[in-house]
C-alpha atoms as a PDB file:
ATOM      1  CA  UNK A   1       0.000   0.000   0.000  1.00  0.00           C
ATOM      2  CA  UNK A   2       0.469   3.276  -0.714  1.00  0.00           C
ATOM      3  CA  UNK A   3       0.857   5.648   2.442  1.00  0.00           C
ATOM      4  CA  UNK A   4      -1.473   8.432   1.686  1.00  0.00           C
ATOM      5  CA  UNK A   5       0.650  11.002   3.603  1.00  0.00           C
ATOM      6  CA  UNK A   6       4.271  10.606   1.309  1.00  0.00           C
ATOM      7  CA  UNK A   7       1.989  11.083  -1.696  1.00  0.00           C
ATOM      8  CA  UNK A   8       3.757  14.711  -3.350  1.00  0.00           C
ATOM      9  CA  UNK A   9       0.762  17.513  -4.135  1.00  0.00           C
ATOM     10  CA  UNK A  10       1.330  18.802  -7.102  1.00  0.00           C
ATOM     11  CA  UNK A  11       1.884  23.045  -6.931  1.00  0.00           C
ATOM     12  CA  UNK A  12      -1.144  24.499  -8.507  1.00  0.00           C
ATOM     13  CA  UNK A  13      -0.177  26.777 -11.082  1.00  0.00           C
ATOM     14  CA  UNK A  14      -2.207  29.583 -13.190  1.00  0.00           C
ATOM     15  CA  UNK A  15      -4.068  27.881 -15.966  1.00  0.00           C
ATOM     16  CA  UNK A  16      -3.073  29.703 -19.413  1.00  0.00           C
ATOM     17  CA  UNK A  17      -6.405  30.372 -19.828  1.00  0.00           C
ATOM     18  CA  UNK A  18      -6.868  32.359 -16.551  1.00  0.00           C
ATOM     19  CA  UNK A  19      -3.810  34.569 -17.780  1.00  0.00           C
ATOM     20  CA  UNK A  20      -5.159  35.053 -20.756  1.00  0.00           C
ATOM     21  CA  UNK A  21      -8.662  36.344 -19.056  1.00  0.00           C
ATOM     22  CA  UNK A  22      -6.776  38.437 -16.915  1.00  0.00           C
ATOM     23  CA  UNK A  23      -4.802  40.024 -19.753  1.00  0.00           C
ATOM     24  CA  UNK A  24      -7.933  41.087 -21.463  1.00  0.00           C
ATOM     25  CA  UNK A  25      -9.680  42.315 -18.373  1.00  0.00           C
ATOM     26  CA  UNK A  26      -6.390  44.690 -17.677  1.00  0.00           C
ATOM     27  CA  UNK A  27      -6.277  45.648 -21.669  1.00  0.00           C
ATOM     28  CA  UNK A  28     -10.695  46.257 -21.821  1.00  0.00           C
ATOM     29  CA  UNK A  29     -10.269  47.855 -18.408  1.00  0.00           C
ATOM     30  CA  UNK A  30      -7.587  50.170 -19.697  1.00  0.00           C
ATOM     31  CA  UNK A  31      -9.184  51.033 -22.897  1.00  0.00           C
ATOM     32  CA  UNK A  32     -12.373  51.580 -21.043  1.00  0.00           C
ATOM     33  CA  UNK A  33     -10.852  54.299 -18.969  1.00  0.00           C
ATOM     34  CA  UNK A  34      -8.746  55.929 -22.182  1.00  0.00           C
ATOM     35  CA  UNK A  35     -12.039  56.317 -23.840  1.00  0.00           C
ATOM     36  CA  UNK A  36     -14.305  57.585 -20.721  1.00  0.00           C
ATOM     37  CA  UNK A  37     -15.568  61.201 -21.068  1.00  0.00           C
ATOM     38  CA  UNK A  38     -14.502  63.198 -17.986  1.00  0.00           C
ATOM     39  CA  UNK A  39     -17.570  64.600 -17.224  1.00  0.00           C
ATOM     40  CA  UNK A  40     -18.758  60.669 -16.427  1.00  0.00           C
ATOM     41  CA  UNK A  41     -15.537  60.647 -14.143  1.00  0.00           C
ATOM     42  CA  UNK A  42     -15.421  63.829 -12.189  1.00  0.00           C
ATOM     43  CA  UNK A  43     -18.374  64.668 -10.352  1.00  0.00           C
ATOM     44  CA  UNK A  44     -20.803  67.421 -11.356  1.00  0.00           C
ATOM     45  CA  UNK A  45     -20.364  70.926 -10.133  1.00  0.00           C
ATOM     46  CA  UNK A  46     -23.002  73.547  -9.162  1.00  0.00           C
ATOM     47  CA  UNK A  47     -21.847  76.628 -10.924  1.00  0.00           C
ATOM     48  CA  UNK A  48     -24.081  79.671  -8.889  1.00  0.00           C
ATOM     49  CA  UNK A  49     -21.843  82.057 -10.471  1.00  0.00           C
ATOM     50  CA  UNK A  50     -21.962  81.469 -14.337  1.00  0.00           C
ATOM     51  CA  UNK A  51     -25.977  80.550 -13.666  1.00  0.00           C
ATOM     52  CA  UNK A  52     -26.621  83.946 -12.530  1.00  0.00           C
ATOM     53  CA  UNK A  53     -24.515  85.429 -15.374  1.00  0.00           C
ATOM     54  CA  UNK A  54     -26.458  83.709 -18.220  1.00  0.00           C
ATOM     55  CA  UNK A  55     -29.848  84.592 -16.806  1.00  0.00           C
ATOM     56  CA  UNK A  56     -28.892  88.270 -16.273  1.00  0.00           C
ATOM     57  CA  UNK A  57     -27.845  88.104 -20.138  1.00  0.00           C
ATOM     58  CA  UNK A  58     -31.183  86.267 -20.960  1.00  0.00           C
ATOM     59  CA  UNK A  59     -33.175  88.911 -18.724  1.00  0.00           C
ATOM     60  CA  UNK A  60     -30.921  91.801 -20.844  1.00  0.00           C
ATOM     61  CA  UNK A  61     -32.484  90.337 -24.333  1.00  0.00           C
ATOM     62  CA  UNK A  62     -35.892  89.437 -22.939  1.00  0.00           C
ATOM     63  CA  UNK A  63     -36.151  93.099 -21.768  1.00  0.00           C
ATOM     64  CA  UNK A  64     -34.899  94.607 -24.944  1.00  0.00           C
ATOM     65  CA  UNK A  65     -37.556  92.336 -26.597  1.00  0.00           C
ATOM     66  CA  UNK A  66     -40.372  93.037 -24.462  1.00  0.00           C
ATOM     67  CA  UNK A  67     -39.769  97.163 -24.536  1.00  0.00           C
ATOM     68  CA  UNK A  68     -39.965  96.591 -28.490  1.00  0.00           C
ATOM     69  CA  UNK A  69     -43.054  94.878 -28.420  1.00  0.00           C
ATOM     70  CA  UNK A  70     -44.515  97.485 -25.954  1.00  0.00           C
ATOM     71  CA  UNK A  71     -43.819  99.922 -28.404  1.00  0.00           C
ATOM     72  CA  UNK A  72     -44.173  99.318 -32.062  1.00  0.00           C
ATOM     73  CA  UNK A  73     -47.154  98.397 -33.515  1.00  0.00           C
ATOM     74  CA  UNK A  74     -46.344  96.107 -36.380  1.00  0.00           C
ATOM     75  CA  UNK A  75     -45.729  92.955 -34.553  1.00  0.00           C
ATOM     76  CA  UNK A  76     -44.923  90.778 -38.046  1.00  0.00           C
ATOM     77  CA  UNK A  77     -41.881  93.726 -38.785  1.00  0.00           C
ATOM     78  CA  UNK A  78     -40.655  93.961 -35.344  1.00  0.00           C
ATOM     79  CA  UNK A  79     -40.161  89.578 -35.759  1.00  0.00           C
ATOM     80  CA  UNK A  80     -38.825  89.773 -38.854  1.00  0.00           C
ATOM     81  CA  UNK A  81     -35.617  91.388 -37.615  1.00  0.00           C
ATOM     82  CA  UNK A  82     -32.368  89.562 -37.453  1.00  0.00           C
ATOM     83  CA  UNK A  83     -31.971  91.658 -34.209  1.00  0.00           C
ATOM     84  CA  UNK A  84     -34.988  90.338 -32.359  1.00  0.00           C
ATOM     85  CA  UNK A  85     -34.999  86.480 -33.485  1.00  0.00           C
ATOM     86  CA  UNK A  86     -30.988  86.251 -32.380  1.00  0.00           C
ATOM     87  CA  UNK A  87     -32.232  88.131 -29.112  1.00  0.00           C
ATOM     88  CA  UNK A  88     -34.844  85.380 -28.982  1.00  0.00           C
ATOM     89  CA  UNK A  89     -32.397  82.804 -29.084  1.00  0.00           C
ATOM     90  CA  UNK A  90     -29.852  84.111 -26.659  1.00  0.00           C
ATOM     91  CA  UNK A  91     -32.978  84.331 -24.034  1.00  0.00           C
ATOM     92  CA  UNK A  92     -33.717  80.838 -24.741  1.00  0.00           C
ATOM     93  CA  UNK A  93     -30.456  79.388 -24.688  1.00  0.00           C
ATOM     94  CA  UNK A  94     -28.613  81.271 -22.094  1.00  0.00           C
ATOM     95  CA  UNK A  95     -31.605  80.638 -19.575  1.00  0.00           C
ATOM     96  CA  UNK A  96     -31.714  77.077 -20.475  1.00  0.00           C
ATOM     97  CA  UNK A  97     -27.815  77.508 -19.782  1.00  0.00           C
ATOM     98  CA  UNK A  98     -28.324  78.882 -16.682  1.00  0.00           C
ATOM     99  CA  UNK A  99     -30.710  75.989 -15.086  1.00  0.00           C
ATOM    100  CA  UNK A 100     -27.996  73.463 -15.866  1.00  0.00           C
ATOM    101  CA  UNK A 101     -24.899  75.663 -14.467  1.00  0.00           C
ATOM    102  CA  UNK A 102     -27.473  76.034 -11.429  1.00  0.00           C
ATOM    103  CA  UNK A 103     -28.665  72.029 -10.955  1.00  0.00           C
ATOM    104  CA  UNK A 104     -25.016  70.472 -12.188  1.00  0.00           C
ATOM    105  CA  UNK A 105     -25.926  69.188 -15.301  1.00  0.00           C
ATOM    106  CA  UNK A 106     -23.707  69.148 -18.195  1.00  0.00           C
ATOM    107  CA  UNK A 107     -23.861  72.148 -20.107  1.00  0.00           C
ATOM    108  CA  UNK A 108     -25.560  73.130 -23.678  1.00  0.00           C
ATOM    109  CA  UNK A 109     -23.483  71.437 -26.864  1.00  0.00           C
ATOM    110  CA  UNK A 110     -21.076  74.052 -28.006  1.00  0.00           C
ATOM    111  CA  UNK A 111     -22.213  73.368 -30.969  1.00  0.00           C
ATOM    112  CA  UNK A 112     -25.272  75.397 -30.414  1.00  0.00           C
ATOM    113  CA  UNK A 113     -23.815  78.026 -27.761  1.00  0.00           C
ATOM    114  CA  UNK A 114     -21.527  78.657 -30.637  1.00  0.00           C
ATOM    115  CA  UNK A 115     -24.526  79.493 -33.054  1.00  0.00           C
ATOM    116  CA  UNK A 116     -25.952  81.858 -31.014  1.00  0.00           C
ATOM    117  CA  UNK A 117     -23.040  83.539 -29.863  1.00  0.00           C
ATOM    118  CA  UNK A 118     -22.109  84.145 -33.686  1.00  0.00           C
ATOM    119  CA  UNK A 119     -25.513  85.676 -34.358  1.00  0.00           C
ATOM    120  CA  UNK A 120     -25.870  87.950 -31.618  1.00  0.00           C
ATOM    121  CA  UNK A 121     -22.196  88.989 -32.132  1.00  0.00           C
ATOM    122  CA  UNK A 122     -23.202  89.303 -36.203  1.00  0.00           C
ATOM    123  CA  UNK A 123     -26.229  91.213 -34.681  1.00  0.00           C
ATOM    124  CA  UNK A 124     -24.072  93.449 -32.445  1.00  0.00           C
ATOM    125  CA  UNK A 125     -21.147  94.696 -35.537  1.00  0.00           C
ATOM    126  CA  UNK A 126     -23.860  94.880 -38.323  1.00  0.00           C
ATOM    127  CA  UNK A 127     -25.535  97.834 -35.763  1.00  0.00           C
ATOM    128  CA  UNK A 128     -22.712  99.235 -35.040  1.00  0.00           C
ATOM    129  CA  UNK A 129     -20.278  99.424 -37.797  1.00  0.00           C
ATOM    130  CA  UNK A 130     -23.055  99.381 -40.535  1.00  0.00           C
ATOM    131  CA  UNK A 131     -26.557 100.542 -39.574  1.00  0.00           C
ATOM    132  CA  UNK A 132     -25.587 103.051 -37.274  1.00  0.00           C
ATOM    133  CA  UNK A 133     -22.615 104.199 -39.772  1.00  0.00           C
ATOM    134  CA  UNK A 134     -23.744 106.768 -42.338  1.00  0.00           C
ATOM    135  CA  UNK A 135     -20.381 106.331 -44.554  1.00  0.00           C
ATOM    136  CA  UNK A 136     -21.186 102.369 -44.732  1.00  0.00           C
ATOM    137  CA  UNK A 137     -24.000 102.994 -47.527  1.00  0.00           C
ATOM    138  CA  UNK A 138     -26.586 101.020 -45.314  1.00  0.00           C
ATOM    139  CA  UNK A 139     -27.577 103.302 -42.855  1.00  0.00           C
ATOM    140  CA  UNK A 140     -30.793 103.166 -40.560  1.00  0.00           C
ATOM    141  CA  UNK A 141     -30.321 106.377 -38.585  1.00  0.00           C
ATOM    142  CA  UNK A 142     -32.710 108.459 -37.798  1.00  0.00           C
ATOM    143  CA  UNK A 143     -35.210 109.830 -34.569  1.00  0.00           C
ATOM    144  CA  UNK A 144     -37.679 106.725 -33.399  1.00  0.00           C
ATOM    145  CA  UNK A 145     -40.476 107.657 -31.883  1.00  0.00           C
ATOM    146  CA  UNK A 146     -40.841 106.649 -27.734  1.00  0.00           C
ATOM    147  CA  UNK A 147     -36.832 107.428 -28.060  1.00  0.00           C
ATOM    148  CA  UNK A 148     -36.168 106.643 -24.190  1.00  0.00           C
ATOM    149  CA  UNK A 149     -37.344 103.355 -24.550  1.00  0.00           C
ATOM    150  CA  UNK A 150     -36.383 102.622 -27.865  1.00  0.00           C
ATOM    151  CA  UNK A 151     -32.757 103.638 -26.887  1.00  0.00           C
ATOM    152  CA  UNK A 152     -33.011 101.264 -23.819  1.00  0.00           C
ATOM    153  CA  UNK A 153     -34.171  98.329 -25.854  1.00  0.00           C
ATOM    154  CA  UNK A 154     -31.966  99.268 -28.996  1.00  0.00           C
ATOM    155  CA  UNK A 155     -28.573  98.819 -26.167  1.00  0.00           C
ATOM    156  CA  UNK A 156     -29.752  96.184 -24.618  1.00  0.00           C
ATOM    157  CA  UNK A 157     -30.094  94.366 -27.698  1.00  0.00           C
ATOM    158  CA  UNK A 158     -27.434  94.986 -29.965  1.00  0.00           C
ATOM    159  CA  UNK A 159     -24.648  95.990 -27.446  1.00  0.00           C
ATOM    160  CA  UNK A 160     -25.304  94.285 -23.849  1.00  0.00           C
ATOM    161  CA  UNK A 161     -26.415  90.846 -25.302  1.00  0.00           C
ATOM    162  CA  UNK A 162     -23.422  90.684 -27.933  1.00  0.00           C
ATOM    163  CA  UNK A 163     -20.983  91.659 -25.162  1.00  0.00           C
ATOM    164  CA  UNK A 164     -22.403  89.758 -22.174  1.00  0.00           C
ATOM    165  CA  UNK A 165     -22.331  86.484 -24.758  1.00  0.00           C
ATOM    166  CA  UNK A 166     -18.717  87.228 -25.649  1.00  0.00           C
ATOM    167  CA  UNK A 167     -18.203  87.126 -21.931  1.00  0.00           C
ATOM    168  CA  UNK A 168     -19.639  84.223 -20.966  1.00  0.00           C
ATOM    169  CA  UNK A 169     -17.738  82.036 -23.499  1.00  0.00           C
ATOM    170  CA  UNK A 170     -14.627  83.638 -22.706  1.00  0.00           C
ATOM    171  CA  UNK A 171     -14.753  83.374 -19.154  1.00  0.00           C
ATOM    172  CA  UNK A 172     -17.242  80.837 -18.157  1.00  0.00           C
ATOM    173  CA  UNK A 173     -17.295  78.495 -20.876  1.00  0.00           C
ATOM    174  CA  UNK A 174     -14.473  76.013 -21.248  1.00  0.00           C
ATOM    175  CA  UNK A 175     -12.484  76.070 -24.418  1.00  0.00           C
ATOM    176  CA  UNK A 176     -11.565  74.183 -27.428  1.00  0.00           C
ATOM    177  CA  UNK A 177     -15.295  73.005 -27.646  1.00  0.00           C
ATOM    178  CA  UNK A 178     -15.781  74.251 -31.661  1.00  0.00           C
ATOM    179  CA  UNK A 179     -15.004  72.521 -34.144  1.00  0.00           C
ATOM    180  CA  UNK A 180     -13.984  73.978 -37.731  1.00  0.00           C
ATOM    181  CA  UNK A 181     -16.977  71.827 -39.271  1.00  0.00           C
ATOM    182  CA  UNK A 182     -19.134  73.992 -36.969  1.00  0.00           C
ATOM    183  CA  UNK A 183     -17.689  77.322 -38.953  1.00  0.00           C
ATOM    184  CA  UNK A 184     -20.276  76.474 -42.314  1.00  0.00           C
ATOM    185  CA  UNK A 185     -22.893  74.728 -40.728  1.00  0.00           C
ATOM    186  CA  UNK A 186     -23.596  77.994 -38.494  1.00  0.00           C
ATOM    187  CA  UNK A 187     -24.307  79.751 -41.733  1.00  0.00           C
ATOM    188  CA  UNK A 188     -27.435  77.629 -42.323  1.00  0.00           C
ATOM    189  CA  UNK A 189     -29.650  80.195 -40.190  1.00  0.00           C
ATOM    190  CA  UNK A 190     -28.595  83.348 -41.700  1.00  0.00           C
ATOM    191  CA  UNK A 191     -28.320  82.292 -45.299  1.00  0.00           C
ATOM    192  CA  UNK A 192     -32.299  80.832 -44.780  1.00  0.00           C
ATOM    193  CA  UNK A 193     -33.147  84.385 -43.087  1.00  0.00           C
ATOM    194  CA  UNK A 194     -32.118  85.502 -46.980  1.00  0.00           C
ATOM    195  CA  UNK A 195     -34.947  84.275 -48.594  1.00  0.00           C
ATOM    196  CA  UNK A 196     -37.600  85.144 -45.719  1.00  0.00           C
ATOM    197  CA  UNK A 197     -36.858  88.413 -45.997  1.00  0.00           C
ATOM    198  CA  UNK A 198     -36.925  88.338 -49.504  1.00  0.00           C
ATOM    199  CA  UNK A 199     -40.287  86.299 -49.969  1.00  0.00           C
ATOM    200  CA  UNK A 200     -41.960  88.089 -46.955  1.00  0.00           C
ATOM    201  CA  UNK A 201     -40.926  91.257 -48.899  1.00  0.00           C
ATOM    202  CA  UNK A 202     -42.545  90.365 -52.239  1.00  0.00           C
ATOM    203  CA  UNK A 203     -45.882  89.873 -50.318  1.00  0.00           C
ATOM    204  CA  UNK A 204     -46.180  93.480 -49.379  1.00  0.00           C
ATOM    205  CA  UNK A 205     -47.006  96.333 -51.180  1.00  0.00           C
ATOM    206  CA  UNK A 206     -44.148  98.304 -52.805  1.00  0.00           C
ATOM    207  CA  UNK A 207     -43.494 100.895 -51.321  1.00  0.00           C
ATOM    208  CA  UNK A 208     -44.741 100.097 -48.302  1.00  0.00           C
ATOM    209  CA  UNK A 209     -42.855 101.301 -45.119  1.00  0.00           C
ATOM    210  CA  UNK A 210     -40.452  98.180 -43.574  1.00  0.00           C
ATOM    211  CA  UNK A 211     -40.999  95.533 -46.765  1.00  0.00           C
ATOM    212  CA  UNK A 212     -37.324  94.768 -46.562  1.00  0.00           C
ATOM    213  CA  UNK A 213     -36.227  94.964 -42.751  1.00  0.00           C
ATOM    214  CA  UNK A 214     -32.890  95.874 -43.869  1.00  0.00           C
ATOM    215  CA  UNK A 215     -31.173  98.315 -46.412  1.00  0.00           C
ATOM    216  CA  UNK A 216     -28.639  95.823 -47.804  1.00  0.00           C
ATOM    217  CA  UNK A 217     -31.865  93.770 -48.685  1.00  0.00           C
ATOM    218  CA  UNK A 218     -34.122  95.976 -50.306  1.00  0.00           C
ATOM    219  CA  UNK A 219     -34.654  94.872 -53.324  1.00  0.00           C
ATOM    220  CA  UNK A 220     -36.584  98.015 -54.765  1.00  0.00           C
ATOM    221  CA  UNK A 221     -33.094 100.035 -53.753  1.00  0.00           C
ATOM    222  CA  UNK A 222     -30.347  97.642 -54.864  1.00  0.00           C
ATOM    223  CA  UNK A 223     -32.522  94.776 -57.354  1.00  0.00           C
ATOM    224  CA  UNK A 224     -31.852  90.960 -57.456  1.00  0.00           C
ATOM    225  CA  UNK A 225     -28.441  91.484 -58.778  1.00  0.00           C
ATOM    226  CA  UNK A 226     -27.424  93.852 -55.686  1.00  0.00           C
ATOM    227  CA  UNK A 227     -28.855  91.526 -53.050  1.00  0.00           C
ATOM    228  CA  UNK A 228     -26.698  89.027 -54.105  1.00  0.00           C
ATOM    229  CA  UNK A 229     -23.517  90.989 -54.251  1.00  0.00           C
ATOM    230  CA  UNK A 230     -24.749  92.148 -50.927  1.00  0.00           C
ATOM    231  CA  UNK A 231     -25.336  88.406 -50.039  1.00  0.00           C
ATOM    232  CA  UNK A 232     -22.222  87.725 -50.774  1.00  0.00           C
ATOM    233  CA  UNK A 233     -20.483  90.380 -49.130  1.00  0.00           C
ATOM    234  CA  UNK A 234     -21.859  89.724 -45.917  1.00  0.00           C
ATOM    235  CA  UNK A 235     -22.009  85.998 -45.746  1.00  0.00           C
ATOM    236  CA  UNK A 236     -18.308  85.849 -46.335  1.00  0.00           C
ATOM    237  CA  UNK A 237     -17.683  88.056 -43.713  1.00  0.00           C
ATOM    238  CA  UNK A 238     -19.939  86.068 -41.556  1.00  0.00           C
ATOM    239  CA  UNK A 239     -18.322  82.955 -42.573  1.00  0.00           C
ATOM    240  CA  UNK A 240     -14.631  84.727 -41.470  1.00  0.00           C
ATOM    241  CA  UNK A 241     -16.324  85.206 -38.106  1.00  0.00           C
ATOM    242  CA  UNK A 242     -17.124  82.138 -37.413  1.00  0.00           C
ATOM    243  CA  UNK A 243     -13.574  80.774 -38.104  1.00  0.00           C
ATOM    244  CA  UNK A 244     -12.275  83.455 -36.085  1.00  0.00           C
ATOM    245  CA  UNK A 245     -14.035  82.606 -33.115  1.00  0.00           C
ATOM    246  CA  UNK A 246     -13.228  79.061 -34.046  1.00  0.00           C
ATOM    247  CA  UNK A 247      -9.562  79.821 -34.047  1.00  0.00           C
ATOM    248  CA  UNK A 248     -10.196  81.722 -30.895  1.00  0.00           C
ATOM    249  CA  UNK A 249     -11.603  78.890 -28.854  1.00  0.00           C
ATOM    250  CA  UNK A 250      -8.540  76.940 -29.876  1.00  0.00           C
ATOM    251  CA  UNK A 251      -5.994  78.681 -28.330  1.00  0.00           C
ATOM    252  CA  UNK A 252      -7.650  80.614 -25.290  1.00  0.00           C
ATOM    253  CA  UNK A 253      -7.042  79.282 -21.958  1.00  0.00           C
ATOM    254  CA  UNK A 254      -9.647  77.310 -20.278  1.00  0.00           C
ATOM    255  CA  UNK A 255     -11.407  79.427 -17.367  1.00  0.00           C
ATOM    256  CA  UNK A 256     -10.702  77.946 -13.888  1.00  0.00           C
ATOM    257  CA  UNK A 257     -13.838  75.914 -12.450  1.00  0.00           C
ATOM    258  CA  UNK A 258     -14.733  75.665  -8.898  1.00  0.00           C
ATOM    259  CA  UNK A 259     -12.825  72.906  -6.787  1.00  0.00           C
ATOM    260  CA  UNK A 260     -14.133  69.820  -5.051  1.00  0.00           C
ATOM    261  CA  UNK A 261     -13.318  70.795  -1.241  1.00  0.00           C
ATOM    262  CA  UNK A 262     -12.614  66.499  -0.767  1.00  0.00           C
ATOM    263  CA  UNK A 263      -9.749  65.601  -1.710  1.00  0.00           C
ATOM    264  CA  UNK A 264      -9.837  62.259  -3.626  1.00  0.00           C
ATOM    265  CA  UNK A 265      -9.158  59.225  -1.349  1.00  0.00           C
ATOM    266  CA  UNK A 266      -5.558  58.364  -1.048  1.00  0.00           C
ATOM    267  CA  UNK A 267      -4.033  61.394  -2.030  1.00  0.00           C
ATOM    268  CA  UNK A 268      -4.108  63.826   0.724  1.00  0.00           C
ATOM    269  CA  UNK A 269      -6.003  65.382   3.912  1.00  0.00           C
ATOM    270  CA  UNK A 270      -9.372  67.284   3.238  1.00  0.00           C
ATOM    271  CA  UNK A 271      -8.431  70.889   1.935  1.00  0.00           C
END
């Protein structure tokens, strides 16, 4: 017989097949990480200060909106302004902004922050360096009637909107979140507003006071030929904007976000 305790045990050793798993767990665990976004990894933020920002800029074109409706009395030309429907969208956006910054949810694609911050900004220079400029051969000057509150609404619209946008993204809003793709698609909106105004023109009478909302699009001043010189012009200056701010959000710095007071485990003591 055979005494049961001389018998040698055999070591155990690793199957191959257990190495192998193992291998692939390390390899799917590491590619799992490598392609995790970080806003799945570090934990959302309340951001009071950027929340009350955006609805203070929302507020500003909501105001400048509301004064206009209070005082003109074509409703249908007061809408069909570039001004007021890019006012309409930065009320919308930046106060849907705001809720998220407040309740820590991840913010608004930049692909559509970057929309409307082009159009208000295209809303803002076209007042400023066009319609309010007598040499630029499109100018709206003149003296409105209810000029208090059409001066209030006029600066809140085309001057405190534009430059409360450009701060927001430049301060508040992290960077290198456009993409040059984004540059052409933005044009979509203003290149369709061409052939409202145009269409929405040619169903009032000539003549008629505000048939064209804008100088470079009257087509009883300039013809069809003119409007699209003019349409030309303009859209690729707007397109140069939009790769400028492209280029922009490329190279500024990101703004600094509010710290997590705990510290990760294992790194330090509680700051």
């Amino acid at each position: 017989m055979i005494d049961p305790t001389s018998a040698r045990v055999p070591r155990s050793r690793p199957s191959q097949e257990t190495s192998h798993a193992s291998s692939r767990y390390a390899r799917g665990a590491a590619f799992a990480s490598a392609q995790t976004p970080a806003s799945a990894v570090v934990p959302p933020v309340r951001r009071p200060l950027a929340a009350a920002f955006r609805l203070l800029i929302a507020l500003a074109a909501l105001t400048g909106i509301v004064l206009d409706v209070a005082i003109t009395p074509d409703l249908s030309r007061l809408f069909s302004y570039f001004t007021v429907q890019s006012n309409i969208a930065v009320a919308v956006c930046f106060a849907w902004s705001a809720h998220r910054a407040w309740s820590a949810r991840p913010p608004i694609s930049p692909r559509i922050t970057g929309a409307v911050l082009l159009y208000i900004t295209i809303t803002g220079l076209v007042y400023h360096f066009v319609l309010t400029n007598d040499s630029s051969g499109f100018s709206m000057t003149g003296t409105p009637e209810n000029e208090t509150l059409r001066t209030v609404s006029t600066h809140l619209l085309h001057t405190v909107a534009p430059i409360g946008a450009a701060l927001d993204w430049l301060l508040l809003t992290p960077a290198r979140g456009y993409r040059w793709r984004f540059a052409g698609q933005w044009l979509a909106y203003p290149f369709l507003y061409l052939p409202f105004a145009l269409i929405r023109g040619a169903l009032i009478t000539p003549g008629a006071e505000g048939r064209y909302p804008y100088p470079f699009l009257d087509v009883e001043i300039h013809g069809y030929a003119g409007i699209a010189l003019n349409t030309l012009v303009f859209g690729s200056a707007f397109y140069a904007l939009a790769l400028i701010l492209v280029t922009i959000d490329q190279f500024r710095p990101h703004p600094r976000r509010p710290e997590n007071r705990i510290s990760p485990m294992g790194i330090g003591p509680l700051k």
